[in-house]
Protein backbone atom coordinates (compact mmCIF):
# COMPACT_ATOMS: atom_id res chain seq x y z
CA UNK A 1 10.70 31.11 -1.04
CA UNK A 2 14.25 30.18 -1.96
CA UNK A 3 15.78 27.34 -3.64
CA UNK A 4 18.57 26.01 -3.77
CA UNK A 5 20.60 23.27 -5.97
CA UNK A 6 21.74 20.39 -3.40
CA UNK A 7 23.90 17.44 -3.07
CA UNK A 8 25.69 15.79 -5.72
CA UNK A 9 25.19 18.20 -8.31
CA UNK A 10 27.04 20.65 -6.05
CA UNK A 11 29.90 18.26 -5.34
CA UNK A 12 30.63 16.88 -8.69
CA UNK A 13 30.63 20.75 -10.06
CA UNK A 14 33.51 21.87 -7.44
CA UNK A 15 34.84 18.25 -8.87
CA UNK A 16 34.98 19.17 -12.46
CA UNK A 17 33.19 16.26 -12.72
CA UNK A 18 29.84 16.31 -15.00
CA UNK A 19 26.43 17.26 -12.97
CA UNK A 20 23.92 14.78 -14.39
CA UNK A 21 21.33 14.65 -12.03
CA UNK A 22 20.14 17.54 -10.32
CA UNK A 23 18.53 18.21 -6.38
CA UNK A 24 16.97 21.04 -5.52
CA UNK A 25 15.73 22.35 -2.22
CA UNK A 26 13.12 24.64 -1.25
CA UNK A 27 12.78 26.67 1.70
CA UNK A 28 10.42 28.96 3.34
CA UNK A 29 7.72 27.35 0.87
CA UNK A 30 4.39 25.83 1.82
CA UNK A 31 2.92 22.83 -0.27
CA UNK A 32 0.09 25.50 -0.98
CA UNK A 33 2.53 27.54 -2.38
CA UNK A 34 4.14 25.45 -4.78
CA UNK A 35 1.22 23.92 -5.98
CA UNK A 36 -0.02 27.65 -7.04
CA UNK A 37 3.00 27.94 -9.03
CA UNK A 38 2.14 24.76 -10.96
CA UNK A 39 4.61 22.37 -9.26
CA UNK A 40 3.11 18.68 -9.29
CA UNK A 41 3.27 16.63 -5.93
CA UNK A 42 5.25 13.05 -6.28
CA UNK A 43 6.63 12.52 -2.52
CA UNK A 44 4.12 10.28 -0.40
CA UNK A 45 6.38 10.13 2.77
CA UNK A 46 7.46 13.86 2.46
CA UNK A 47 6.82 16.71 0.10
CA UNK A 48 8.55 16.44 -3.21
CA UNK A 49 7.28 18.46 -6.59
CA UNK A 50 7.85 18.30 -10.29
CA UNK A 51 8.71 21.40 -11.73
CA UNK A 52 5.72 22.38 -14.50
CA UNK A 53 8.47 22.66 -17.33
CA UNK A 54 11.85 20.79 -16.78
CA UNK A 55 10.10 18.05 -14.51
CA UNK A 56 12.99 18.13 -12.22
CA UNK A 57 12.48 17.27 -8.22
CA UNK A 58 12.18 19.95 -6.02
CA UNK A 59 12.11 18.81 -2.40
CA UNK A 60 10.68 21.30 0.61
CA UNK A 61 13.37 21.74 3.61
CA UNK A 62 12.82 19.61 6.30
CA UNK A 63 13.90 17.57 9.51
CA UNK A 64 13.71 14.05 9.99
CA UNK A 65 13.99 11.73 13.16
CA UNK A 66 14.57 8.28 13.60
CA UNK A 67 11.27 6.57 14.58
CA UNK A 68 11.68 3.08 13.57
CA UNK A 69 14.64 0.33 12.56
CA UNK A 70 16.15 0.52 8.86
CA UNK A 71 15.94 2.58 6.10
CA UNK A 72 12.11 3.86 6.21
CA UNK A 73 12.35 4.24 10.15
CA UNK A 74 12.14 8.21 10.02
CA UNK A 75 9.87 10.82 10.43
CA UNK A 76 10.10 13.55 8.38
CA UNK A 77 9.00 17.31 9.04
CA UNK A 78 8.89 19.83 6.49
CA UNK A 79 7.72 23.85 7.23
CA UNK A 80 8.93 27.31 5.88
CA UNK A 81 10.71 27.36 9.72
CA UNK A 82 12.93 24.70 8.22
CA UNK A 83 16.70 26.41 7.08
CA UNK A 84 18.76 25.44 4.54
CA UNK A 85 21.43 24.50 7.40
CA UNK A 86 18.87 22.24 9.23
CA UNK A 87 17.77 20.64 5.93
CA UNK A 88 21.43 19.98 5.23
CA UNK A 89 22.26 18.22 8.35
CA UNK A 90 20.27 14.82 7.99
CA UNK A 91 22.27 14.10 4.66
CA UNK A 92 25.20 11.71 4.84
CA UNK A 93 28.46 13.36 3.71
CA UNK A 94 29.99 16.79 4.08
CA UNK A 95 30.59 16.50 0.91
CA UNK A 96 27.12 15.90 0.28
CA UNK A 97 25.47 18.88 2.44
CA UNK A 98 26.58 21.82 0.38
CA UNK A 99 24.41 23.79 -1.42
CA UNK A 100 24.49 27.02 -3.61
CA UNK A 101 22.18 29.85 -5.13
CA UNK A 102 21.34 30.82 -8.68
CA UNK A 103 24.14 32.64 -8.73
CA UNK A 104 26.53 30.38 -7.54
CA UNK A 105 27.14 31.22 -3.85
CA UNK A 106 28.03 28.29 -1.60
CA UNK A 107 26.33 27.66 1.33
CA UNK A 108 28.93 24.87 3.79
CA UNK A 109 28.07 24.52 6.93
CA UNK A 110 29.37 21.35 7.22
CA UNK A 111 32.80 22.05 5.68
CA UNK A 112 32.23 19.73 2.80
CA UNK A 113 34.61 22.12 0.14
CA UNK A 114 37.52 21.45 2.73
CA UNK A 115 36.98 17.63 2.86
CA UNK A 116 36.51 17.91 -1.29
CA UNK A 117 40.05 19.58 -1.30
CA UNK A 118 41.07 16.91 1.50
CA UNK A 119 39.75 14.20 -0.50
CA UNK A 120 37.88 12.62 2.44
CA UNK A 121 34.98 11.05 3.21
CA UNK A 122 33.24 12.41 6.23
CA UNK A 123 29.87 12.45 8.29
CA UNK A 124 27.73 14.96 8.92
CA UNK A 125 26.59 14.69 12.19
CA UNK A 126 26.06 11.41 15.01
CA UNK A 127 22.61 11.39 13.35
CA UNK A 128 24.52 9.19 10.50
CA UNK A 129 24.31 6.24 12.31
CA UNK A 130 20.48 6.10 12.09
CA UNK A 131 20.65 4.83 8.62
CA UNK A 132 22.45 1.50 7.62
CA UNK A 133 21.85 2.02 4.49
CA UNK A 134 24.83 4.53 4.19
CA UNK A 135 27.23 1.87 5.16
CA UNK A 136 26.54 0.62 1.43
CA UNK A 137 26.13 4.29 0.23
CA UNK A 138 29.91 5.49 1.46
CA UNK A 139 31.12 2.10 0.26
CA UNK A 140 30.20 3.14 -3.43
CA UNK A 141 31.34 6.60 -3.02
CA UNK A 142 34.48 5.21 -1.76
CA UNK A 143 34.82 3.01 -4.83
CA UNK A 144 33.72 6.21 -7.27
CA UNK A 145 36.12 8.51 -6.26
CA UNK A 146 39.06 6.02 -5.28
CA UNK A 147 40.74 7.49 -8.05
CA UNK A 148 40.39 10.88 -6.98
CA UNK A 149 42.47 9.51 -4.08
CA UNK A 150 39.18 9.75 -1.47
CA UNK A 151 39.45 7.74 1.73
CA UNK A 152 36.71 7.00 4.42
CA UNK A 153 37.60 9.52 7.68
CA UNK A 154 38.31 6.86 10.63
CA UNK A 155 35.64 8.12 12.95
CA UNK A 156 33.30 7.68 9.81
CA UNK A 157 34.49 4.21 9.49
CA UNK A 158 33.88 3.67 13.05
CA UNK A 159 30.30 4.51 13.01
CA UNK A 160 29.97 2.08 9.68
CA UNK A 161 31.39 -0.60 12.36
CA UNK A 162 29.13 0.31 14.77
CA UNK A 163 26.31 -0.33 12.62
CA UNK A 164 27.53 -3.19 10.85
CA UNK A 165 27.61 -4.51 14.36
CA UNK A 166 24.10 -3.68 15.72
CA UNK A 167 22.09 -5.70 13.19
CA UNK A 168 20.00 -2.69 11.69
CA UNK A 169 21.89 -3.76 8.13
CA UNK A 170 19.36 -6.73 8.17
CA UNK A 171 16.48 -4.10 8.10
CA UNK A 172 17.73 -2.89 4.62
CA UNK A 173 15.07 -4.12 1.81
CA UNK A 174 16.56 -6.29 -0.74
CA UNK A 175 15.54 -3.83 -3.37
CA UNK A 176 17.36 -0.93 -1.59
CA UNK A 177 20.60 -2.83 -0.98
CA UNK A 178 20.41 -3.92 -4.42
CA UNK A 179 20.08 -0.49 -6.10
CA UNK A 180 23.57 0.34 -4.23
CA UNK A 181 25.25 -2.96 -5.06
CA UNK A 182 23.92 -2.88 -8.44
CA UNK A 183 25.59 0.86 -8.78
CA UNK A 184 28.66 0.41 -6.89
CA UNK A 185 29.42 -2.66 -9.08
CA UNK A 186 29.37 -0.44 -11.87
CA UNK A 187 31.92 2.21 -10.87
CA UNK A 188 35.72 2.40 -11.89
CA UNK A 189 36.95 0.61 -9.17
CA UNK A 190 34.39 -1.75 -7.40
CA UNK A 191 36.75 -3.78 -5.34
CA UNK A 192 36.92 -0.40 -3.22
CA UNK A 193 33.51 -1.29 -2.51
CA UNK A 194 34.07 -4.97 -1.20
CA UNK A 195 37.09 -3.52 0.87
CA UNK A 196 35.48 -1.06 2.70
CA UNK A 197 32.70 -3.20 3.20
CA UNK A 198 35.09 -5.56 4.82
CA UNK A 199 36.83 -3.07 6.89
CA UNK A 200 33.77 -2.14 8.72
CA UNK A 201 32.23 -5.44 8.90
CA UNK A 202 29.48 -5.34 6.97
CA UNK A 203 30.54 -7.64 4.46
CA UNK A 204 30.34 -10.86 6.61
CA UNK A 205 26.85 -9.38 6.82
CA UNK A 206 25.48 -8.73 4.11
CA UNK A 207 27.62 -11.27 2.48
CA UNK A 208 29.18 -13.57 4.82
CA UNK A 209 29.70 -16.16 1.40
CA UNK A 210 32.06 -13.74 -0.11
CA UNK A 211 33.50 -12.51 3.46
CA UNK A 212 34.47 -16.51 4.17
CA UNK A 213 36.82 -16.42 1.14
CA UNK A 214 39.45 -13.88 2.85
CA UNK A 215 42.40 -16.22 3.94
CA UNK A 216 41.39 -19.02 2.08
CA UNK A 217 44.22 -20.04 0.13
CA UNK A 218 44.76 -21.67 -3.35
CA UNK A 219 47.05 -23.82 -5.51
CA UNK A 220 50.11 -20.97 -5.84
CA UNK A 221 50.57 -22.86 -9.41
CA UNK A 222 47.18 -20.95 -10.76
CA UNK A 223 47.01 -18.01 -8.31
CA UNK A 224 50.24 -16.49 -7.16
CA UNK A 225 48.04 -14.77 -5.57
CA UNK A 226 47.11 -17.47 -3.32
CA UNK A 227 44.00 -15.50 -1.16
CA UNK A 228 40.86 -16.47 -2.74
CA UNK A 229 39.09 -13.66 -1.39
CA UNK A 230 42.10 -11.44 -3.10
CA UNK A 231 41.45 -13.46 -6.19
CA UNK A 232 37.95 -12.45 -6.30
CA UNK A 233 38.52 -8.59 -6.00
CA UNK A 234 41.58 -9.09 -8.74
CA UNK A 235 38.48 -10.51 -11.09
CA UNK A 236 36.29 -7.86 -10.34
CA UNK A 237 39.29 -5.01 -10.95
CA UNK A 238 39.87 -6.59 -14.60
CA UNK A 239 35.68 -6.68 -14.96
CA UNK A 240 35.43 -2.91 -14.26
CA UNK A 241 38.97 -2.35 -16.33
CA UNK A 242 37.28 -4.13 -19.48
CA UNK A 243 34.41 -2.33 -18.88
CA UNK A 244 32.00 -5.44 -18.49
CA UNK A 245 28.32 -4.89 -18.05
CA UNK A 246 26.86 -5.43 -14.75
CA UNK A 247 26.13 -9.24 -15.47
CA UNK A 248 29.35 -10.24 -16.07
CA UNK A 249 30.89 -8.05 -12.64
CA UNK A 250 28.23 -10.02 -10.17
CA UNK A 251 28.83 -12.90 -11.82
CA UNK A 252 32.59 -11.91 -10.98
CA UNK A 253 32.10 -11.44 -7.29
CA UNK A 254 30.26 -14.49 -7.10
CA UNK A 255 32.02 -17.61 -9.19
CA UNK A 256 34.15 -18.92 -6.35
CA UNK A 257 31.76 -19.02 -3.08
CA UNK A 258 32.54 -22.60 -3.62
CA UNK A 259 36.04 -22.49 -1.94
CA UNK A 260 34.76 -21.18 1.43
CA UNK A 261 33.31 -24.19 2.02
CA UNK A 262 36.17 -26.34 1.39
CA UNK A 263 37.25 -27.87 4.45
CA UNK A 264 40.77 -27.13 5.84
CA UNK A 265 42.35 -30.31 5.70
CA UNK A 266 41.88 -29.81 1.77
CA UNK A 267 43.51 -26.87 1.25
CA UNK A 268 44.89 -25.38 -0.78
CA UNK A 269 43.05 -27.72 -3.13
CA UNK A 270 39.25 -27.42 -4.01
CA UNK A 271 37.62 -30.44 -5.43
CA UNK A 272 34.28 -29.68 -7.05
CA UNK A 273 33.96 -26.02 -5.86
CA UNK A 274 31.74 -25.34 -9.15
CA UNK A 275 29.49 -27.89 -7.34
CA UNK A 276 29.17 -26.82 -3.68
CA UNK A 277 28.77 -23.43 -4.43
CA UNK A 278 25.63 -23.18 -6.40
CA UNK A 279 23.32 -23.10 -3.74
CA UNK A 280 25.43 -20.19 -2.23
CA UNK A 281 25.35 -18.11 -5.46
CA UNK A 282 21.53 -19.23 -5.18
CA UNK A 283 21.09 -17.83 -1.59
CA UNK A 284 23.22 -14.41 -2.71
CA UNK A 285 21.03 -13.87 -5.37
CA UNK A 286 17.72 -14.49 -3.54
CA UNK A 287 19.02 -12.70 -0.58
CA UNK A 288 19.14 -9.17 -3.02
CA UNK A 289 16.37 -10.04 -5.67
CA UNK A 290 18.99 -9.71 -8.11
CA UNK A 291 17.85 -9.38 -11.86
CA UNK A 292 16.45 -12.72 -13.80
CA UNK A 293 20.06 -12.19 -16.25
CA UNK A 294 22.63 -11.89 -12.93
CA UNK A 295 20.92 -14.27 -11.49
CA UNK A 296 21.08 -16.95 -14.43
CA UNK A 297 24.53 -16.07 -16.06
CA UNK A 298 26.07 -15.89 -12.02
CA UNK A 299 24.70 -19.68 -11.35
CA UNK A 300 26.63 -20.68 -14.80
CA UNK A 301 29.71 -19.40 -14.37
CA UNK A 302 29.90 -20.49 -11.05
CA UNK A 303 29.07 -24.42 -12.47
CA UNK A 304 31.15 -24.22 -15.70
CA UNK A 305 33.78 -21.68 -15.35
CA UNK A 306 36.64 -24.19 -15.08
CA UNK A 307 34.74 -25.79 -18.47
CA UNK A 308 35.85 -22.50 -20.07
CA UNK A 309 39.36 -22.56 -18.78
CA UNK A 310 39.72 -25.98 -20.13
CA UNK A 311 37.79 -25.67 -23.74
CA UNK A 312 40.93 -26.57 -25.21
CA UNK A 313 40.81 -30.14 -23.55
CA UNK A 314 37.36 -30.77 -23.76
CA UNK A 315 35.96 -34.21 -25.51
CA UNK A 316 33.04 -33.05 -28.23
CA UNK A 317 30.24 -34.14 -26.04
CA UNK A 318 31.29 -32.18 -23.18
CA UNK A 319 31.40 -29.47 -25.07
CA UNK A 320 28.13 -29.45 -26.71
CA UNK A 321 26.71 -30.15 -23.47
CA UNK A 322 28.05 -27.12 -22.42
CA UNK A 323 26.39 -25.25 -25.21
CA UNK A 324 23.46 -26.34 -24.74
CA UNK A 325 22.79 -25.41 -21.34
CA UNK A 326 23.57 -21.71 -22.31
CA UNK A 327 21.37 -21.84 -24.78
CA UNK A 328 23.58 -20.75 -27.48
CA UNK A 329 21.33 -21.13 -30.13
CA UNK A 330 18.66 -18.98 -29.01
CA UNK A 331 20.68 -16.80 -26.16
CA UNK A 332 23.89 -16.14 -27.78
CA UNK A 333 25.08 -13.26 -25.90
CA UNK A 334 24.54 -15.14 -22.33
CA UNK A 335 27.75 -16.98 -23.71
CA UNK A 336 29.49 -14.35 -24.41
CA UNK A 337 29.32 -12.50 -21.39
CA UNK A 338 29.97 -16.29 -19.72
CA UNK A 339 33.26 -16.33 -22.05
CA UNK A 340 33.78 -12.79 -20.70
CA UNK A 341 33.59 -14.09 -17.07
CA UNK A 342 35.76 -17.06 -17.69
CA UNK A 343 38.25 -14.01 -19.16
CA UNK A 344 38.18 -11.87 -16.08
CA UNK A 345 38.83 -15.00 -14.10
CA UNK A 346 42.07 -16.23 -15.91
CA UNK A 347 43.15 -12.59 -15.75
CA UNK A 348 42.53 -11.68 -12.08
CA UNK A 349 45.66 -13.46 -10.77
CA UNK A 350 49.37 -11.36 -9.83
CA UNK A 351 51.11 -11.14 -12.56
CA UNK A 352 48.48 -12.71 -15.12
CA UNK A 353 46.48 -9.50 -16.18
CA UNK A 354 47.52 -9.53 -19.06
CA UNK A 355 47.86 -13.42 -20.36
CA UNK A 356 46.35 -14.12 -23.60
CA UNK A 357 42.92 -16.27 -23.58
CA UNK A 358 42.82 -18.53 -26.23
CA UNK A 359 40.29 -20.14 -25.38
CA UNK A 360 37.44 -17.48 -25.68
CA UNK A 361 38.06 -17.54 -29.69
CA UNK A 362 37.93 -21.37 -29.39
CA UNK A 363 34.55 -21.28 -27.64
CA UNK A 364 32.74 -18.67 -29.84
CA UNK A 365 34.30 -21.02 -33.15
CA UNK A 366 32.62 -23.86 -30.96
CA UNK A 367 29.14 -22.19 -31.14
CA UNK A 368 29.29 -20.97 -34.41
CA UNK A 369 29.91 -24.53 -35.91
CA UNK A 370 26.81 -25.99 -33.61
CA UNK A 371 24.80 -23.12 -34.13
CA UNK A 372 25.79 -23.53 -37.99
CA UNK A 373 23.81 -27.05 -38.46
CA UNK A 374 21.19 -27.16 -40.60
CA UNK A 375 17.48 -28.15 -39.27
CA UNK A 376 15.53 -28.23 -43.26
CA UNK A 377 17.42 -30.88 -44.37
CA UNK A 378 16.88 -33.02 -41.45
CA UNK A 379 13.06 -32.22 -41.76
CA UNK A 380 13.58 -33.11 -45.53
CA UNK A 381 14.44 -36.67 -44.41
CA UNK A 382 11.30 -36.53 -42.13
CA UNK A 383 12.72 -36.36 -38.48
CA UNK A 384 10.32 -35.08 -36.56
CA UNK A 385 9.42 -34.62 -32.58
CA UNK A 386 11.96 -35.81 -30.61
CA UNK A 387 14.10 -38.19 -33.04
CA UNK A 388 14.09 -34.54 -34.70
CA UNK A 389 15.78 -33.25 -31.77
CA UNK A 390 18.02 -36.44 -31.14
CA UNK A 391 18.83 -35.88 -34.96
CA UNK A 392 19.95 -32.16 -34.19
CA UNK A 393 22.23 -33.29 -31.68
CA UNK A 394 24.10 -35.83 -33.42
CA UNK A 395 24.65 -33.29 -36.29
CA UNK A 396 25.71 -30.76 -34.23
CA UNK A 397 28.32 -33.37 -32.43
CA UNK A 398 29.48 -34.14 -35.56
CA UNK A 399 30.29 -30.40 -36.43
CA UNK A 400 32.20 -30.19 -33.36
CA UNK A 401 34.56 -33.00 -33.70
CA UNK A 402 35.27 -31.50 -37.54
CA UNK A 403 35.73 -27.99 -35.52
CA UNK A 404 38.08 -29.64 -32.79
CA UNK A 405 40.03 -31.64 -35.72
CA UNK A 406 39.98 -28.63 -37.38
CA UNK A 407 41.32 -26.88 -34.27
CA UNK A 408 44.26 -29.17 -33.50
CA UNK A 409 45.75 -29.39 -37.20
């Protein structure tokens, strides 16, 4: 029996990045064998252990074959004939099929140190191209390491094409393509991802919504920019630069979807985009099972983000209804990160990164004063039921006129 660390922890270590996670790999072992040495079984389509102190996964050696479409399509085959080398084949990037020993020998067979010193992305073997669900996974290494100056290898990109092409991306669960969005969204540079989904073609795949708004212009008067699909990438760069949670970045990606439905002859205007492109937002979220909270917060922002670019103008009954579909009473950090999205959006335009947003401060003053109205003394006067509620309102429209007064002295 030998083991071996795998994988990431090996690559982020000749990185100098920090190993958080760590892989092992067993070979010449028997499931017999490790369970006499206390190792608990977890793996139900191939034989993975705990280890009976530090609880970490230890994973037998083995083959796989493709046996089916998608991600689960594989067979797997695991025996003490299995080598390191043949374990280390089926994985998807050179980079990510080294290995080393207690002691700290490296085992390459792949040449994954010279593409870490190359800074490139590379497959394996052919065999790559029997699981679409590494088109997403070298799309979010491509957007970790982007500042590490890491490209995607041509003939790598090629065979991302090829499968973007050949429909097994529609085999992906929802679950599993969300676990990669979900993390790719969250690295430094995110836009990497979009882009390289893009350049393969997977993008008008998996999302064809966001893929429609590349070439669509805009008004050059709010987006020098002009490309809404640029646009969109520019929001999602000053997300991940402000260090937004993931909420906030998906709602990013998806506030616009509205303007690829705008028909030509309207260009480069787009009248009641907030409108039409709710029910894409709706089919984007659906389409990945994305969380209750990305879900929710995505759908408002996509409806009321030009609200929040134009608090400043906004009558006192506009506004409150505003408020109140947030919930701002009993949510109050759903409007913040909605403020934070309406941010990212005024700042993702060239040349506008770093404009001042004046009306963020004006919209949290707005729900302190409605969120400041008293409900006892109302009660006191006996309002109850729904003149109660009726009763609220008017109070709380009141406040907001003071506040806006207030505001424009």
């Amino acid at each position: 029996m030998r083991i071996y660390k795998v994988g990431g922890a090996v690559r982020d270590r000749l990185l100098g990045k920090p190993v958080t996670d760590i892989d092992w790999v067993v070979v010449g072992a028997t499931t017999e064998e490790m369970l006499a040495q206390g190792y608990r079984p977890v793996g139900a389509d191939f034989p993975v252990f705990l280890h009976p102190k530090s609880g970490e996964e230890y994973a037998l050696a083995r083959t796989e074959r493709k046996s089916g479409r998608g991600y689960g399509g594989f067979t797997f085959h695991a025996s003490p004939e299995v080598t390191l080398e043949e374990d280390l084949i089926r994985r998807d990037l050179t980079i990510n099929a080294m290995a080393e020993d207690d002691q700290q020998n490296l085992t390459d067979p792949y040449h994954g140190q010279r593409d870490l010193e190359a800074r490139v992305l590379r497959h394996v073997s052919p065999a790559f191209a029997e699981d679409p669900l590494r088109v997403l996974r070298v799309a979010r290494f491509a957007a970790r390491y982007a500042e590490l100056g890491f490209t995607v290898a041509p003939e790598t990109l090629e065979l991302m094409r090829q499968l973007s092409e050949s429909g097994e991306l529609k085999a992906l669960t929802a679950e599993r393509s969300w676990k990669e969005i979900s993390r790719a969204l969250m690295e430094d540079q995110p836009r990497v991802f979009i882009e390289v989904l893009r350049e393969c073609g997977a993008l008008k795949v998996l999302m064809p919504e966001v893929d429609a708004l590349f070439g669509v212009p805009q008004p050059a008067a709010h987006h020098p920019e002009i490309d809404t699909g640029v646009h969109t990438l520019s929001v999602l760069e000053q997300a991940a630069q402000h260090k937004q949670p993931l909420t906030v970045r998906w709602a990013c990606l998806l506030h616009d979807l509205g303007k690829g439905l705008t028909p030509e002859e309207e260009w480069p205007r787009h009248i009641a985009h907030e409108h039409t492109g709710l029910k894409l937002i709706k089919a984007v979220n659906e389409r990945f099972k994305a969380p209750k909270d990305c879900q929710e917060l995505a759908l408002l922002v996509g409806q009321y983000h030009t609200h929040g670019h134009r608090a400043l103008e906004l009558k006192p009954s506009t506004l409150l209804d505003l408020l109140q579909s947030f919930d701002v009473y009993r949510r109050p950090q759903r409007f913040e990160e909605f403020i934070a999205a309406c941010e990212m959006d005024a700042r993702g335009r060239k040349g506008l990164e770093q404009r001042s947003y004046p009306q963020a401060d004006y919209l949290r003053g707005a729900a302190t004063a409605a969120r400041n109205v008293a409900v006892q003394p109302l009660l006191e006067k006996g309002f109850k039921g729904p003149e109660l509620g009726e009763a609220i309102k008017r109070e709380r429209l009141k406040a907001l006129k003071a506040y806006k007064e207030a505001a424009s002295a």
